[in-house]
Structures are given as structure tokens and as C-alpha cells.
C-alpha atoms as a PDB file:
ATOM      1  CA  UNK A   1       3.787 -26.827  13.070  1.00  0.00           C
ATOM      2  CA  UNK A   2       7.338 -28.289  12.396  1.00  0.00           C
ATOM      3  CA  UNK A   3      10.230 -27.907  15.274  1.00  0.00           C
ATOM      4  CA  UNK A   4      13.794 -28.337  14.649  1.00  0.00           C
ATOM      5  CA  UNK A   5      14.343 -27.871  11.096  1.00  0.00           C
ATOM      6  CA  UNK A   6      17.624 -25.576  11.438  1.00  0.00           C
ATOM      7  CA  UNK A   7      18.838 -28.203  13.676  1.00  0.00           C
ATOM      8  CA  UNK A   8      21.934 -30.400  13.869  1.00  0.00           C
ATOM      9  CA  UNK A   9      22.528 -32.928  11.693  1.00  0.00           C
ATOM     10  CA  UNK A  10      21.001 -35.998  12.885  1.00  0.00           C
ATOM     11  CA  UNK A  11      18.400 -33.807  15.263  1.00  0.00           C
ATOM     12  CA  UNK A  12      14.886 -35.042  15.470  1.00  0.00           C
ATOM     13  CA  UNK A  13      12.550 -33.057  13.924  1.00  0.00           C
ATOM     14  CA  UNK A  14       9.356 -32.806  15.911  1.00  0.00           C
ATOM     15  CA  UNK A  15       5.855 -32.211  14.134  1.00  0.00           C
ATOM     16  CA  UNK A  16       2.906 -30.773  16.449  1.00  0.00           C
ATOM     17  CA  UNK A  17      -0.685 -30.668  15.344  1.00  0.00           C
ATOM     18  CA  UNK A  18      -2.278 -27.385  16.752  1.00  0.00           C
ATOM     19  CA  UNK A  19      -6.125 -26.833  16.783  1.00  0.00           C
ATOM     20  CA  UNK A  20      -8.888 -26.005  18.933  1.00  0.00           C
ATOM     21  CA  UNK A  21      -8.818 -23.827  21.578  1.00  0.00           C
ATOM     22  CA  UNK A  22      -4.926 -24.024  21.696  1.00  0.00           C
ATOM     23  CA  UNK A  23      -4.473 -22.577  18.129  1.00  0.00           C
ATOM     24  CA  UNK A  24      -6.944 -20.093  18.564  1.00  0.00           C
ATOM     25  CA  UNK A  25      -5.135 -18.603  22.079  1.00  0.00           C
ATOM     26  CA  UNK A  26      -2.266 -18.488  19.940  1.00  0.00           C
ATOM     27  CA  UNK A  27      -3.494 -16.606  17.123  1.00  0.00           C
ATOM     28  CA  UNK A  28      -5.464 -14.382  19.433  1.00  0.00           C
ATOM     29  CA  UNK A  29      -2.221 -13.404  21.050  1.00  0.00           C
ATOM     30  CA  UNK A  30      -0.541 -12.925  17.937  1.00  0.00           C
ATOM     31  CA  UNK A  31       0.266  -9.461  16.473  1.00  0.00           C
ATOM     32  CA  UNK A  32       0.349  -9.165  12.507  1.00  0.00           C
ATOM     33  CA  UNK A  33       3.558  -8.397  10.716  1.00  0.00           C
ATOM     34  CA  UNK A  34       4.615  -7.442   7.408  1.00  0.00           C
ATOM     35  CA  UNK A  35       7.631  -9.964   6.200  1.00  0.00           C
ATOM     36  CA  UNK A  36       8.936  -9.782   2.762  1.00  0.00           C
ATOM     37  CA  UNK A  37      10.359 -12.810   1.332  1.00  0.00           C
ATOM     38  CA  UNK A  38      12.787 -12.554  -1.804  1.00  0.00           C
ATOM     39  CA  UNK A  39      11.840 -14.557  -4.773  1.00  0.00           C
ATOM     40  CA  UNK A  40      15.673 -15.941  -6.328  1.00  0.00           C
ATOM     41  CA  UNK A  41      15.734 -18.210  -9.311  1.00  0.00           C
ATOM     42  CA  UNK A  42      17.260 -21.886  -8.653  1.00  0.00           C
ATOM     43  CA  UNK A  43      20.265 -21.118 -11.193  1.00  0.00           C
ATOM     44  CA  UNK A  44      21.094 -17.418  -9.801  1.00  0.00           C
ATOM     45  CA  UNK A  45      21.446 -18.949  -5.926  1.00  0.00           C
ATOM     46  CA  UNK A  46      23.654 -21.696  -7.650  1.00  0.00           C
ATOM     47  CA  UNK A  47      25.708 -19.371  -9.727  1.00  0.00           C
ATOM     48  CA  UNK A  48      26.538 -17.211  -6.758  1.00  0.00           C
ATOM     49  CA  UNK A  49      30.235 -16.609  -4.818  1.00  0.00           C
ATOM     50  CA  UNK A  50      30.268 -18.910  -2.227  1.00  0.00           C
ATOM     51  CA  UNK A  51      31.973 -17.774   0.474  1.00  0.00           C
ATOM     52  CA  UNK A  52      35.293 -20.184   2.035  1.00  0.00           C
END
């Protein structure tokens, strides 16, 4: 799992290796969801109004 990445600039980012009985509490306590995730090209994102 990786902390902190929409963090200030300069923040640590903090990396935390889950397993064992820990992870499996936590997915055990989980609830499924449905996300969906748009799919953009690299040169439509770049082309787009930026806004000031």
C-alpha cells in the first residue's frame, strides 16, 4: 500500500507492506464496489483547455 501520494510537494511518501492476518481483517471488512475508471489517450489530456 502507498500513503501520501496526493501530498505536498516535498511530503514523504510512506510504503506499508500488508499481509497475514492484518490484510485479511481488512479485506474481510471490506464491502465491494463498482468504480469506473475513464480510459483518455496521452495526446487528448494534453490537447485539452487548461483552466487559469
Amino acid at each position: 500500500m502507498v500513503d501520501n501520494l496526493a501530498g505536498l510537494d516535498g511530503a514523504e511518501v510512506g510504503v506499508r507492506i500488508l499481509h497475514g492476518e492484518t490484510l485479511l481483517a481488512m479485506i474481510e471488512r471490506s464491502r465491494p464496489q463498482i468504480t469506473y475508471w475513464p480510459t483518455f489517450k496521452a495526446a487528448e489530456y494534453d490537447q485539452a483547455e487548461r483552466l487559469r
